[in-house]
Protein backbone atom coordinates (compact mmCIF):
# COMPACT_ATOMS: atom_id res chain seq x y z
CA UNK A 1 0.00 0.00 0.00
CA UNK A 2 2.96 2.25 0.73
CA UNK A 3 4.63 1.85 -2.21
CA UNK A 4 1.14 2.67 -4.45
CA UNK A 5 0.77 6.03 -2.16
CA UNK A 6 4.18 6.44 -3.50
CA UNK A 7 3.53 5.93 -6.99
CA UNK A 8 0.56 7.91 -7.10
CA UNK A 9 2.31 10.92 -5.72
CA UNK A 10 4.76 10.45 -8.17
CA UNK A 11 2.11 10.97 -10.70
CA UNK A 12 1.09 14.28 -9.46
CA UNK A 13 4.39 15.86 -9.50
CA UNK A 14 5.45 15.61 -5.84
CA UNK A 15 9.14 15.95 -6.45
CA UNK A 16 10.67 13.70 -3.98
CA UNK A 17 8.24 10.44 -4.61
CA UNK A 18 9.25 11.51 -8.70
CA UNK A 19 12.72 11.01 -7.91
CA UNK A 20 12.50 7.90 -5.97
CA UNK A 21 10.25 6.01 -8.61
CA UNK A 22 12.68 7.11 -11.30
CA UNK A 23 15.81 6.29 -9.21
CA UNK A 24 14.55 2.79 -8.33
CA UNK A 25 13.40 1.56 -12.13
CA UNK A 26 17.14 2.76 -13.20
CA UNK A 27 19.06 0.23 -10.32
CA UNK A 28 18.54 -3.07 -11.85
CA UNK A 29 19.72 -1.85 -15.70
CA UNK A 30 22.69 -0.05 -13.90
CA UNK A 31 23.07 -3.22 -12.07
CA UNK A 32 23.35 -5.43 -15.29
CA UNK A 33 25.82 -2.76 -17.16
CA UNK A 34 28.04 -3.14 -13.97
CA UNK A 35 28.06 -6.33 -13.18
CA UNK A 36 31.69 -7.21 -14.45
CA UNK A 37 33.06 -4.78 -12.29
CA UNK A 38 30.66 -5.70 -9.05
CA UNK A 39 32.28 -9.98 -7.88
CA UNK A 40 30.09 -10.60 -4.85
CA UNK A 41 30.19 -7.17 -3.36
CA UNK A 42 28.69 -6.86 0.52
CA UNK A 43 25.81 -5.18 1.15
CA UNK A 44 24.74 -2.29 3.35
CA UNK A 45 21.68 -1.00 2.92
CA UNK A 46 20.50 2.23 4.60
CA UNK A 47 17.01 4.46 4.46
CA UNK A 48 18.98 7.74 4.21
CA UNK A 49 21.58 10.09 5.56
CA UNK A 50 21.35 9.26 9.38
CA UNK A 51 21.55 5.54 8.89
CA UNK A 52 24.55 5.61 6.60
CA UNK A 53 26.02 7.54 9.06
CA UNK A 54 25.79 4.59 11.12
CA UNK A 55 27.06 2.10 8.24
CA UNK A 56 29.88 4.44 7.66
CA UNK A 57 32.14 3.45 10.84
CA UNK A 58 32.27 -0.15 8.95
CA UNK A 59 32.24 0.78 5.32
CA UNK A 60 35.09 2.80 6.42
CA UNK A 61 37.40 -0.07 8.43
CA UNK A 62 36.82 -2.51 5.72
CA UNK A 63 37.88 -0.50 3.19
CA UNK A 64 40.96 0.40 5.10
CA UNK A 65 41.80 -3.18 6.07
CA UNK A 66 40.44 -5.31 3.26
CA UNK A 67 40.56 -3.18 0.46
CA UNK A 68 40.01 -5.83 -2.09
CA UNK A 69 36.24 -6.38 -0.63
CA UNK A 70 33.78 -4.62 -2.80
CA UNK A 71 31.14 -2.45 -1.22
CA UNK A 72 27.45 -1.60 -2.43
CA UNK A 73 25.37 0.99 -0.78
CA UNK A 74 21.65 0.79 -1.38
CA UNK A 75 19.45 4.29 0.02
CA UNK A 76 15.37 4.15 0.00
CA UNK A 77 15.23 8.04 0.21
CA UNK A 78 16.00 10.44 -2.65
CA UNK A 79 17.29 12.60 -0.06
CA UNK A 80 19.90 9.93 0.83
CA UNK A 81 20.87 8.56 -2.00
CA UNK A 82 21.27 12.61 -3.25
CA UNK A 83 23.69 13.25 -0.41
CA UNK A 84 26.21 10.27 -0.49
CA UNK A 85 25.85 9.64 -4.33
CA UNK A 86 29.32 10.35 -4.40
CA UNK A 87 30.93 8.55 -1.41
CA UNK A 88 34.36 7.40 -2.89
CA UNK A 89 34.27 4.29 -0.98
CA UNK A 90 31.70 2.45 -1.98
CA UNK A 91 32.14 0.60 -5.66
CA UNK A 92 28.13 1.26 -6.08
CA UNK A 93 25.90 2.82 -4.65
CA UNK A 94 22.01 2.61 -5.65
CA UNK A 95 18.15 3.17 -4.94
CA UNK A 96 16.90 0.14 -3.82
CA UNK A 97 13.93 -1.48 -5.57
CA UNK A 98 10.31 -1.17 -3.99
CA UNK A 99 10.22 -4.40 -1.67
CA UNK A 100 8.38 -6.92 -3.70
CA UNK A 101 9.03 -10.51 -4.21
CA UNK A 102 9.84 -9.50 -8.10
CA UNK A 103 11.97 -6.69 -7.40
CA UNK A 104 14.08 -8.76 -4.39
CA UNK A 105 14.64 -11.81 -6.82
CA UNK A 106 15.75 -9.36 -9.40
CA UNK A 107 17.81 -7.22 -7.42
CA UNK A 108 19.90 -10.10 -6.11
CA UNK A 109 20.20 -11.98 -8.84
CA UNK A 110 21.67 -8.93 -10.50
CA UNK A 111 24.00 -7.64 -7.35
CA UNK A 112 25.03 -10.98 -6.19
CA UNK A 113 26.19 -10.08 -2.93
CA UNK A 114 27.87 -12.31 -0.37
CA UNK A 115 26.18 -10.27 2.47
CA UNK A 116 23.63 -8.16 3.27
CA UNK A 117 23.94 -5.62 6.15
CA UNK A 118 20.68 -3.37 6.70
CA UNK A 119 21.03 -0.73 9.23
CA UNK A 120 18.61 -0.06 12.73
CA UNK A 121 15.11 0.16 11.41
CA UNK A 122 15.03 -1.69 8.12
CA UNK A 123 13.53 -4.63 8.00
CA UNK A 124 12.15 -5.34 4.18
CA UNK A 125 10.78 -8.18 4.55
CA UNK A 126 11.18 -9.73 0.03
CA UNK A 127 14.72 -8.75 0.40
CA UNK A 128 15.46 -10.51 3.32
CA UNK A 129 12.91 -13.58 2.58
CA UNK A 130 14.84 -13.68 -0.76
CA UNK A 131 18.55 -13.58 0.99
CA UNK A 132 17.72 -16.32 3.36
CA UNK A 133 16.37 -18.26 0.70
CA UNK A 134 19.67 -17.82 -1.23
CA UNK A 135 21.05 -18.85 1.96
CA UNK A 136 23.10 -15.43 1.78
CA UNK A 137 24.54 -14.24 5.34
CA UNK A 138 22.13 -11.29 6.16
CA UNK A 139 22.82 -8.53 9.35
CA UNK A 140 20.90 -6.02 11.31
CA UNK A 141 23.12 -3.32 12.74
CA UNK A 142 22.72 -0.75 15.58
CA UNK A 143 19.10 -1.94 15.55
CA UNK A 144 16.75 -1.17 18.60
CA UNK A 145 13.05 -2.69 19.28
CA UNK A 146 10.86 -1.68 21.40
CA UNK A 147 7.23 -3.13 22.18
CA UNK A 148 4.73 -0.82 20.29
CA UNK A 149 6.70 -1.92 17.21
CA UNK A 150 4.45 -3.74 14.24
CA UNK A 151 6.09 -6.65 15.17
CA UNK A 152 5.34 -7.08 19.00
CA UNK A 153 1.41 -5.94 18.21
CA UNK A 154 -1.15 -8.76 17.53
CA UNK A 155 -1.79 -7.52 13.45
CA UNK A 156 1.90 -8.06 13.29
CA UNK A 157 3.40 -10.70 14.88
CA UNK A 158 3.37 -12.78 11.60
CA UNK A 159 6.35 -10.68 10.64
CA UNK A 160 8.27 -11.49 13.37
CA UNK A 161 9.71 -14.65 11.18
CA UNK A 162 11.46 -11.50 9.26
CA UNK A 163 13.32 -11.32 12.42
CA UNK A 164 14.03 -15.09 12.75
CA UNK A 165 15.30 -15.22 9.23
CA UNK A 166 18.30 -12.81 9.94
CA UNK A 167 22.03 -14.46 10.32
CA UNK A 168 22.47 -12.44 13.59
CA UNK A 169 20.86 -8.89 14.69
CA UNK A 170 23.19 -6.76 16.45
CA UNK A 171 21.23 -4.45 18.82
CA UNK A 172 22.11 -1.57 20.50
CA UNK A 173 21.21 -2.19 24.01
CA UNK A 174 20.17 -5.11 26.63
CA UNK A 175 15.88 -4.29 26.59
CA UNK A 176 16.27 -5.11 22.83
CA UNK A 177 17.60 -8.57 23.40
CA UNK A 178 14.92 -9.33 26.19
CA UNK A 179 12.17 -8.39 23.86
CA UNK A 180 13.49 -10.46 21.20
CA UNK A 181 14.28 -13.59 23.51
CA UNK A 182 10.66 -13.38 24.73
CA UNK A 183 9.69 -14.23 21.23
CA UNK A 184 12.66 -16.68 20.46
CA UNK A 185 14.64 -14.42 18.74
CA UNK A 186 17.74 -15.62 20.08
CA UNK A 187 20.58 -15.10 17.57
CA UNK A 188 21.05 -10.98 19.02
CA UNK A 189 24.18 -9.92 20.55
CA UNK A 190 24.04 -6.28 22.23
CA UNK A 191 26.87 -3.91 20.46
CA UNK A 192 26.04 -1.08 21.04
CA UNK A 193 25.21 2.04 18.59
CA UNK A 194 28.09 2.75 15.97
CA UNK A 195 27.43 6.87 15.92
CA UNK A 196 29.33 7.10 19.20
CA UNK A 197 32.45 5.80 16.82
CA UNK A 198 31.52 7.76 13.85
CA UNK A 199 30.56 10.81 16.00
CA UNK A 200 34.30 10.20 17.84
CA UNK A 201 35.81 9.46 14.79
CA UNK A 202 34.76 13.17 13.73
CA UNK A 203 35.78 14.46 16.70
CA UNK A 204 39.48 13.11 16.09
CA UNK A 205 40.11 14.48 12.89
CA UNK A 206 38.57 17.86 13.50
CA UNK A 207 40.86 18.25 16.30
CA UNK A 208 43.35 17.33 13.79
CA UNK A 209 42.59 19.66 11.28
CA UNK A 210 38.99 21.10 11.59
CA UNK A 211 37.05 21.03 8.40
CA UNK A 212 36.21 24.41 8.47
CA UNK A 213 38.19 28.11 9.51
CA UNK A 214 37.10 28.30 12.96
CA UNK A 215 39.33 31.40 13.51
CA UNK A 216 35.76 33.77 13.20
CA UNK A 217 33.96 31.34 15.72
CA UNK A 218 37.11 31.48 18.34
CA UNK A 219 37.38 35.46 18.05
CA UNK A 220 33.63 35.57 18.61
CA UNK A 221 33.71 33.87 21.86
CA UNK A 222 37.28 35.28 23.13
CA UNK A 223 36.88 36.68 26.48
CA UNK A 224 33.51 34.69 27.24
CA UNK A 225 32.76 32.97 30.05
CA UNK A 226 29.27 31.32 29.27
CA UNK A 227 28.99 30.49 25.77
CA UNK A 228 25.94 28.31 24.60
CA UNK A 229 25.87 26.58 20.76
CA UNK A 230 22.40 25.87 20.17
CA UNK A 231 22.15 23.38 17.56
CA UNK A 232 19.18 22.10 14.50
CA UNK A 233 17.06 24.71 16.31
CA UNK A 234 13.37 25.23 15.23
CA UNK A 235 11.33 28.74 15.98
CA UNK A 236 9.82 27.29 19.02
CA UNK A 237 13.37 26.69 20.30
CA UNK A 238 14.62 29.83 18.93
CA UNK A 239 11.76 32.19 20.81
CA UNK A 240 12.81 30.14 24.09
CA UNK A 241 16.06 31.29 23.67
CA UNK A 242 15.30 34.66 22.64
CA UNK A 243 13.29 35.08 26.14
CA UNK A 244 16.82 34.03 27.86
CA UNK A 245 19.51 35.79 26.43
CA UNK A 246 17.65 38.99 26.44
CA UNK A 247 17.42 38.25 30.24
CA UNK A 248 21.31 37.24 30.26
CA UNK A 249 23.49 39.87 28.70
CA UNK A 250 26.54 38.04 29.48
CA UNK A 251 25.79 35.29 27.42
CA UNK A 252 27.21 34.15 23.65
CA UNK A 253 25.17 32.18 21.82
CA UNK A 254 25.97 30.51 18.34
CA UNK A 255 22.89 29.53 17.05
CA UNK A 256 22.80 26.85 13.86
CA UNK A 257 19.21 26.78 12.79
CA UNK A 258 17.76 23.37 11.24
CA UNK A 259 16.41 24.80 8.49
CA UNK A 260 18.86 27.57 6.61
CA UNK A 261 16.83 29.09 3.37
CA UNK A 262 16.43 32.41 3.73
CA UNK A 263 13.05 32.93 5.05
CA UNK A 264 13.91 31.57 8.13
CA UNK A 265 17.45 33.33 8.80
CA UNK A 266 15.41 36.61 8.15
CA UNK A 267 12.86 35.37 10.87
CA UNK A 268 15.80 34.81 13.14
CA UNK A 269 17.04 38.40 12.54
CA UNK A 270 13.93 39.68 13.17
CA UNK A 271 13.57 37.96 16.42
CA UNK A 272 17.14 38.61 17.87
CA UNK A 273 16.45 42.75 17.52
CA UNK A 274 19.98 43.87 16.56
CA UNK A 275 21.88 42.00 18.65
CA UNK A 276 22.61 39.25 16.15
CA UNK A 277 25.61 39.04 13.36
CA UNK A 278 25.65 36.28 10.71
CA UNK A 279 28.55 34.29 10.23
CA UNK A 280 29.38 34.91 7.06
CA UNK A 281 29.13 38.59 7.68
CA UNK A 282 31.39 38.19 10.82
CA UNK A 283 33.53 36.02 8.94
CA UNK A 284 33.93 38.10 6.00
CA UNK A 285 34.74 41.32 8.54
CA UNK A 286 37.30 39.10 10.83
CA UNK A 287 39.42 38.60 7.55
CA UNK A 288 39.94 42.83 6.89
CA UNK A 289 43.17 44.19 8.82
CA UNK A 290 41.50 47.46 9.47
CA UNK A 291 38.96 45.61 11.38
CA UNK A 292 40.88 43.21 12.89
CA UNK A 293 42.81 46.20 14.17
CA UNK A 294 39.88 47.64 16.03
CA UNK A 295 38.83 44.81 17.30
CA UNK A 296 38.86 45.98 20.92
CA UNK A 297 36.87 49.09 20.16
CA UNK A 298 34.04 47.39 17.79
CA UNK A 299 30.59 46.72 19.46
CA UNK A 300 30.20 42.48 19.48
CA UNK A 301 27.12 41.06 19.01
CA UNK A 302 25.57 38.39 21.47
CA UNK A 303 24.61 36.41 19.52
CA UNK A 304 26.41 34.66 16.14
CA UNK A 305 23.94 32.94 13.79
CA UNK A 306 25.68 30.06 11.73
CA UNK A 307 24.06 30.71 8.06
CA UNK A 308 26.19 28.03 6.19
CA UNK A 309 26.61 24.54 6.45
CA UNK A 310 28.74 22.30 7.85
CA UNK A 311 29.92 24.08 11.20
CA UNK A 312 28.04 22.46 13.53
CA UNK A 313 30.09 19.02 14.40
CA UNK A 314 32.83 21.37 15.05
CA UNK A 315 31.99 24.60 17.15
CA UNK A 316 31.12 22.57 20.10
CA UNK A 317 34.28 22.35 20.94
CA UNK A 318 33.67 26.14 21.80
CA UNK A 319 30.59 25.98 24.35
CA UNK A 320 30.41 25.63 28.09
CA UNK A 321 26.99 24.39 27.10
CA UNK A 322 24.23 22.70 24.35
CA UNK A 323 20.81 23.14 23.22
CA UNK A 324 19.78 20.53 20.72
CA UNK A 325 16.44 21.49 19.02
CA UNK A 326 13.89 19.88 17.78
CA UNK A 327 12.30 18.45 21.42
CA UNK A 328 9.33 20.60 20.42
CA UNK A 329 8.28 19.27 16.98
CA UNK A 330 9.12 15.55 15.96
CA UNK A 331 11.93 14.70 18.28
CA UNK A 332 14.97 16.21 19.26
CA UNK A 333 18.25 16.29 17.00
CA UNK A 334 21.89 14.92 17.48
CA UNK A 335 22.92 14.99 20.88
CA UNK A 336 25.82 12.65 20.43
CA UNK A 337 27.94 15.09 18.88
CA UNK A 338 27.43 17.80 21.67
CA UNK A 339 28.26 15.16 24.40
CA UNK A 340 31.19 13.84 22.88
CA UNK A 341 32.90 17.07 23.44
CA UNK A 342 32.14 16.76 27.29
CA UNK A 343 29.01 19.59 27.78
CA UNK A 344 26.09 19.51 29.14
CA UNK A 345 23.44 18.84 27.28
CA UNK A 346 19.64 20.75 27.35
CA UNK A 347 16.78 19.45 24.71
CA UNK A 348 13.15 19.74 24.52
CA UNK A 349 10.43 17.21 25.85
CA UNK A 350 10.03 15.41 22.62
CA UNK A 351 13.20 12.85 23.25
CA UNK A 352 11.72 9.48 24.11
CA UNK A 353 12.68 7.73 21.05
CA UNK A 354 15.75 8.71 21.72
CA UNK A 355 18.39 6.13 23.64
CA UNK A 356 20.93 8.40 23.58
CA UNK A 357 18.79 11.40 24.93
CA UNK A 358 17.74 9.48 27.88
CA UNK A 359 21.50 7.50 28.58
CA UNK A 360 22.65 11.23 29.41
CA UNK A 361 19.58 11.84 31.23
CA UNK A 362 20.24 8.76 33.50
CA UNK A 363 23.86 9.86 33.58
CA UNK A 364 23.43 13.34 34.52
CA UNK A 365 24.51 15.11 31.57
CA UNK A 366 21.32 16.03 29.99
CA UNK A 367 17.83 17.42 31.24
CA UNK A 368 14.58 18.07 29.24
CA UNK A 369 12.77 21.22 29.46
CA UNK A 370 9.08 21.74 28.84
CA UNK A 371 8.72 25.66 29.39
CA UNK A 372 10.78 28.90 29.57
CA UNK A 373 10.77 28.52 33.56
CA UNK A 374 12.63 25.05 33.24
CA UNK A 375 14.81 25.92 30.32
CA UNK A 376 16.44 28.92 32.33
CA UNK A 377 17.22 26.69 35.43
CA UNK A 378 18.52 23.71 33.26
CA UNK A 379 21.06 26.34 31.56
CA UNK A 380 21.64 28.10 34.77
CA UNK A 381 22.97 24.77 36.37
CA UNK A 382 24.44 24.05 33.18
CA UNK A 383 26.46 26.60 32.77
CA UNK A 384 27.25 27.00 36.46
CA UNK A 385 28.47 23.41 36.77
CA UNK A 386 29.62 22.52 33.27
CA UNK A 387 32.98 20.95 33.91
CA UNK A 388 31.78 18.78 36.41
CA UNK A 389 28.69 18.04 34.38
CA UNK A 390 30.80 17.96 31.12
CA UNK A 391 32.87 15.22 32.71
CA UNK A 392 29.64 12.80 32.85
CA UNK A 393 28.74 13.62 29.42
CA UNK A 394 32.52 12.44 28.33
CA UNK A 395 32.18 9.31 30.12
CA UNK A 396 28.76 8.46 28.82
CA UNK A 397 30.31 8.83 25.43
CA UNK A 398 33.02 6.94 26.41
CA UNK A 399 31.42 4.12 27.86
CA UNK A 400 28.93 3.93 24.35
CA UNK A 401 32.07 3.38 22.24
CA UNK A 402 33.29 0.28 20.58
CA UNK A 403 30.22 -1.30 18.64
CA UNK A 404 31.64 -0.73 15.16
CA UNK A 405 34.47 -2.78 16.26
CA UNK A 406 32.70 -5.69 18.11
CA UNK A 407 30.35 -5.99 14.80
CA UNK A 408 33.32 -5.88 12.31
CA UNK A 409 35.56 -8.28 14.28
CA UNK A 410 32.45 -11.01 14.25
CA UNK A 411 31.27 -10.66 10.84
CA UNK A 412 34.48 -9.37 8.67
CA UNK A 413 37.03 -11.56 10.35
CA UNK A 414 40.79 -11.60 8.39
C-alpha cells in the first residue's frame, strides 16, 4: 500500500516520490551494465543520511583493512541517495527497488552479494525472505526494538519470522535482546550504537585539522565565560532562547538553525532585535586588517547565527553548554555530537525515542525542558556546573564506544 501512495504521488508531480520512482526503475539496468566490475560485493543498505552515518564506521574499516572487498550501498530516500551519491568508498551505490518478491529476486540476482547488512530500522521483509532463501549471510546493525513496534502488536506478529530469518541482529542495548528472547529471537548480541564511533571518529580528525576556519567562531567567543551553541534549532526553540539571552546579557550564543533558506534566517534576525551578526558577515569582517585592528573598540554582538553549512560538528568544541532542538516538533536532534565534546546537554520534551537522549539523562549530563521557567534553570545549572557536568557527558560517550568494532571483528574476520 505504501509503495502505491508512493507511486501515485509520483504521478502528481510531488518531487521527492518523482525522484525515488525514477531512481529505483534505473538500479537493476545499472546493475546489469556493472556487473563485471561488481564480484560478490557486501551489502549495506541504509534508508537515508542518518543511517549511513551509522554504516559508515564499517564501510570505512573494511575498506581500510580489506581493500580488495567490494562495497554496495543501497538508500530508499531520494534525499539519501542525493547526499552520499558520491561517497568514494563504496564501488556502487544505488536506490533500492520497492520491496516486492519481483523486485528482491531481481535485485539479487543482478548484485550478487555475499552479504547483506541493513542498518537499525530496516527490515524489508522480500529482500530478506529472498537472501535467506539464497542462503546469503544477512545482518541487522545498531538496531533497537521496542514493544509498540508492528512486530510485538497482535496484526503483526506474523512478521516477526522476518526477524528469525536474519544471520544475527546486532542491537544496540540489553531491553532489545529481552524483547526479542521473549519471542525466540535468540541469535542478538548487544553492540552497542556505531554513531558514538563515527561521531568520535569526527571528533578526532577535526581536532586534527577542523574542516572548516574556525578562527571567526574562536574570536567571537574570546573573552567569554558562558557560551551556549544551540544546535538544528526550530522557531519554538529559537523564541525560548530569545526570552533568555535577552534576560542574560553576558551570554554568547551561536545559534545553527535546522532549516537555513532564507526565510527563516530573516525570521531569526527579526527575532534577535539587533543584537545578532551572521557568520558569514562576521567572517567576512574578521578577515579585513582594518577591522581586525579595532577589534577591541568594535561593538560584538551576542549572539552569532551560523548561516552556512557544515559548522556544527565542530563549534562545540567552543561551548560551556548545548541546546539541541527539535524536542518541540518531531523529536529532538543529534545529541551525540554535543556530548562527545564533554558539555552539558539541554533538549526539549520530545526525546523518548531517543536512547541516547535518555542514557545522558540517566547519567546526569542532559535534562529536558518543557517551558521557559525550566529551560532557564537547566542552563543556569548548566552553565554554572559545566565541567563537572561535562565530565559525565565524556564518560557516557566513552562508555557507548566500541560497537563498530565488536560488529566488524564477528562478521568481517581476516
Amino acid at each position: 500500500m505504501y509503495f502505491l501512495f508512493i507511486r501515485i504521488a509520483a504521478l502528481f508531480g510531488h518531487e521527492k516520490a518523482r525522484a525515488l520512482v525514477r531512481g529505483q526503475k534505473q538500479t537493476i539496468s545499472l546493475l546489469k551494465s556493472e556487473i563485471t566490475q561488481l564480484q560478490s560485493p557486501i551489502w549495506f543498505h541504509a534508508a537515508s543520511v542518518g543511517e549511513f552515518e551509522q554504516a559508515r564506521p564499517l564501510i570505512e574499516r573494511l575498506r581500510h583493512e580489506q581493500p580488495k572487498r567490494q562495497i554496495v550501498v543501497t538508500f530508499f530516500s531520494p534525499s539519501g541517495y542525493n547526499a552520499r551519491k558520491e561517497y568514494p568508498l563504496a564501488d556502487g551505490i544505488y536506490y533500492l527497488p520497492f520491496a516486492t518478491r519481483r523486485n528482491a529476486k531481481r535485485f539479487i540476482a543482478a548484485l550478487r552479494p555475499s552479504m547483506a547488512l541493513f542498518v537499525k530500522y530496516e527490515f524489508w521483509p522480500a529482500y530478506i525472505r529472498e537472501l535467506q532463501k539464497q542462503n546469503i549471510p544477512t545482518y541487522s546493525i545498531s538496531s533497537i526494538f521496542r514493544p509498540h513496534q508492528y512486530f510485538f502488536r497482535w496484526w503483526g506478529k506474523g512478521q516477526l519470522r522476518v526477524l528469525r530469518a536474519f544471520t544475527h541482529l546486532y542491537v544496540q542495548d540489553e531491553a532489545s535482546r529481552l524483547l526479542l528472547a521473549k519471542y525466540n529471537i535468540n541469535q542478538v548480541s548487544v553492540a552497542g550504537d556505531t554513531r558514538f564511533d563515527r561521531v568520535n571518529e569526527i571528533l578526532m580528525a577535526n581536532s586534527q585539522k577542523p574542516s572548516v576556519d574556525l578562527r571567526p567562531i574562536a574570536d567571537f567567543v574570546q573573552g567569554a565565560e558562558r557560551v551556549i551553541v544551540a544546535g538544528s534549532t526550530w522557531p519554538k526553540d529559537e523564541k525560548l532562547l530569545e526570552q533568555y539571552l535577552r534576560q542574560h546579557y553576558d551570554i554568547k550564543l551561536i545559534l545553527v538553525p535546522h532549516e537555513l533558506n532564507e526565510d527563516h534566517l530573516h525570521y531569526i534576525f527579526n527575532l534577535f532585535k539587533g543584537r545578532m551578526i551572521r557568520y558569514t558577515a562576521y567572517a567576512k569582517s574578521h578577515l579585513l586588517p582594518a577591522v581586525q585592528e579595532n577589534a577591541a573598540e568594535r561593538c560584538e554582538p551576542q549572539i552569532l547565527l551560523a548561516d552556512t553549512i557544515g559548522l556544527l560538528s565542530s563549534i562545540y568544541r567552543f561551548a560551556h553548554t548545548a541546546y539541541i532542538g527539535g524536542g518541540f516538533g518531531e523529536g529532538i536532534h543529534n545529541t551525540i555530537e554535543a556530548a562527545t565534546y564533554g558539555i552539558p546537554v539541554v533538549f526539549g520534551p520530545n526525546y523518548h525515542h531517543f536512547r541516547e537522549a535518555q542514557g545522558l539523562i540517566d547519567a546526569g549530563a542532559a535534562r529536558s525542558i518543557k517551558n521557559y521557567s525550566q529551560l532557564e534553570a537547566a542552563l543556569n545549572t548548566a552553565l554554572n556546573n559545566h565541567a563537572e557536568i561535562g565530565a559525565k557527558a565524556s564518560a557516557y560517550v566513552t562508555s557507548e564506544l566500541g560497537a563498530t568494532q565488536t560488529i566488524y571483528n564477528e562478521i568481517f574476520p581476516i
